[in-house]
Protein backbone atom coordinates (compact mmCIF):
# COMPACT_ATOMS: atom_id res chain seq x y z
CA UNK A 1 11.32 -19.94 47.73
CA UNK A 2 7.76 -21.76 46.84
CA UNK A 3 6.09 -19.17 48.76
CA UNK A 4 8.01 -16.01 47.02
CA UNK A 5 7.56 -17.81 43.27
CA UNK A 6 3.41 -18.12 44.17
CA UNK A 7 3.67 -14.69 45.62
CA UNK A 8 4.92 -13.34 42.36
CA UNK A 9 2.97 -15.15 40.12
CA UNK A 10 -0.46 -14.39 42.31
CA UNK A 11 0.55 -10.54 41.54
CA UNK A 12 0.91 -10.74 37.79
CA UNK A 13 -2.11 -12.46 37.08
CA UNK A 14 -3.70 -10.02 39.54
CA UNK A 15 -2.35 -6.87 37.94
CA UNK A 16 -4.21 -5.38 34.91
CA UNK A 17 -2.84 -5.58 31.70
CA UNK A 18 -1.59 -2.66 30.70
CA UNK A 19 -2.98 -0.87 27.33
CA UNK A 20 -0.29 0.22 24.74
CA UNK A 21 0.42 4.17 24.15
CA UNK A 22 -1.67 5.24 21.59
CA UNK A 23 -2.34 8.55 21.90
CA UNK A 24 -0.96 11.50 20.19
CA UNK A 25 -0.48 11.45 16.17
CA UNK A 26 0.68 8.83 13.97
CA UNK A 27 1.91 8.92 10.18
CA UNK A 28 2.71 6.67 7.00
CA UNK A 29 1.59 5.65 3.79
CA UNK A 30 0.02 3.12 2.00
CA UNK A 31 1.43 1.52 -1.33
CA UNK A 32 -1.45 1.31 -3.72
CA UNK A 33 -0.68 0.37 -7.64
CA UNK A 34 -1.67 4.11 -8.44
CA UNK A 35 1.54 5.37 -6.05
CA UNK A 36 1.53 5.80 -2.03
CA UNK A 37 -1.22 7.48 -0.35
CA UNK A 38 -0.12 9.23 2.94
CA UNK A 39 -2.35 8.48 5.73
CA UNK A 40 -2.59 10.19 9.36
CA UNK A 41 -4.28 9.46 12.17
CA UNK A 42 -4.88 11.36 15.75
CA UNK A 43 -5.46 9.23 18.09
CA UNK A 44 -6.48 8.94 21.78
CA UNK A 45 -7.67 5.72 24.69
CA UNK A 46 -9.73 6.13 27.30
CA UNK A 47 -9.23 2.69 29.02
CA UNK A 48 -10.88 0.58 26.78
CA UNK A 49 -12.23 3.06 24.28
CA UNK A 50 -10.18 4.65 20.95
CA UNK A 51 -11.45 7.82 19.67
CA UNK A 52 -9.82 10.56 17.49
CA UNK A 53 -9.89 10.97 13.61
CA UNK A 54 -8.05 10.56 10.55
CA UNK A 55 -6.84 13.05 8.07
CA UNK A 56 -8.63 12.61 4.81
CA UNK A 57 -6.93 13.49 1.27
CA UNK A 58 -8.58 16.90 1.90
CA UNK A 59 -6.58 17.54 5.46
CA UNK A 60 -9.91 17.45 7.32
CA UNK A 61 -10.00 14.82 10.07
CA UNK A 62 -12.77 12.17 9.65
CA UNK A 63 -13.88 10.90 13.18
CA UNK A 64 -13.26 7.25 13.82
CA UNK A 65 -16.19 4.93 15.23
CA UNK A 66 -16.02 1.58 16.92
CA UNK A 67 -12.51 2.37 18.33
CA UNK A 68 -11.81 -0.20 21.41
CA UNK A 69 -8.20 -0.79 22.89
CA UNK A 70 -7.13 -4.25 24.08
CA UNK A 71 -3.24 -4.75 25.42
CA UNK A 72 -1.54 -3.59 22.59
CA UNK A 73 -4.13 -4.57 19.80
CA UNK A 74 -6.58 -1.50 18.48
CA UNK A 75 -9.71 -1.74 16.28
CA UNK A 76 -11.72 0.93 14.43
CA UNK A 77 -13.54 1.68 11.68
CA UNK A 78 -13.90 5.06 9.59
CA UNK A 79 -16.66 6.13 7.04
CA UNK A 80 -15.28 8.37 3.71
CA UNK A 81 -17.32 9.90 1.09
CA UNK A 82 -16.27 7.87 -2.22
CA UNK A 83 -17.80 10.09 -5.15
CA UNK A 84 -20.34 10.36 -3.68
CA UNK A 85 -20.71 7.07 -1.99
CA UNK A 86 -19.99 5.78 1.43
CA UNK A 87 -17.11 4.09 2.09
CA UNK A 88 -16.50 2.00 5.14
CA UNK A 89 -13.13 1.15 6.21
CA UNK A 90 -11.92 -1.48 8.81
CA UNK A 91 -8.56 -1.01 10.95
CA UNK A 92 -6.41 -3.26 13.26
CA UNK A 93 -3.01 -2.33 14.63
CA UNK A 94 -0.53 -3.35 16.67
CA UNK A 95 0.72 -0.70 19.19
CA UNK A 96 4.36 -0.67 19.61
CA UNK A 97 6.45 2.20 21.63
CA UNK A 98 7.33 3.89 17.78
CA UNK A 99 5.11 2.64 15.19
CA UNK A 100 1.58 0.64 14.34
CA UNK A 101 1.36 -1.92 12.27
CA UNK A 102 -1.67 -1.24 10.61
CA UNK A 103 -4.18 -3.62 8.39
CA UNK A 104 -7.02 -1.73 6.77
CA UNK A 105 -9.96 -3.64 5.34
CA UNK A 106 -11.81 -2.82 2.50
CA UNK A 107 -14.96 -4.85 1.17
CA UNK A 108 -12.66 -8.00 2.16
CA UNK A 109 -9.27 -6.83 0.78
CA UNK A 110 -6.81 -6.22 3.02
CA UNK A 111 -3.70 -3.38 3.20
CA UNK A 112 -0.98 -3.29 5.12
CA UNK A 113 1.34 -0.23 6.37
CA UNK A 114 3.05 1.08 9.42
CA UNK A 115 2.35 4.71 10.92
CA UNK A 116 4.49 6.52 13.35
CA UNK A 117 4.55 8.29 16.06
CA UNK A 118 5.31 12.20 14.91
């Protein structure tokens, strides 16, 4: 019994984790005091690495940068053009089967929301 209960636990530590399912398209919105903003995001993993885009307020997609997968945790960041300024944004999730859970930094304020998968 020793040997089977070493055996097993040699094999889990060997095996890789495995990353969570983030690709395809994922929805929600965000409350702000000013009413909810819907925000969109396509998304894809390439073993460690997140790419894709999000939909800005003008439905064109805004390419993420940064984007790194690790286990179920994701981190990216996205540029917008604020009036005329940049704006740098700062997201973390957690990937679950359905949803995100989603924190997006701004100049040291955090938001948080869920997306789903559509």
């Amino acid at each position: 019994m020793k040997k089977f209960a070493l055996l097993l636990l040699v094999l889990l530590y060997a095996s890789p984790a495995r990353a969570a399912d983030v690709d395809g398209k994922w929805s929600g919105s965000l409350s702000t005091p000013n009413g909810d903003i819907t925000i969109s995001f396509d998304l894809k993993a390439d073993g460690a690495a997140l790419t894709g885009s999000m939909i800005g307020p003008d439905g064109a997609p805004i390419p993420i940068k940064g984007g790194k997968v690790d286990g179920n945790k994701i981190v990216f960041n996205v540029s917008i053009d604020f009036g005329g300024m940049p704006l740098d944004l700062s997201y973390t999730g957690v990937v679950s089967p359905a949803e995100i859970k989603m924190t997006m930094d701004v100049g040291g304020m955090p938001f948080d929301f869920v997306v789903k998968k559509s």
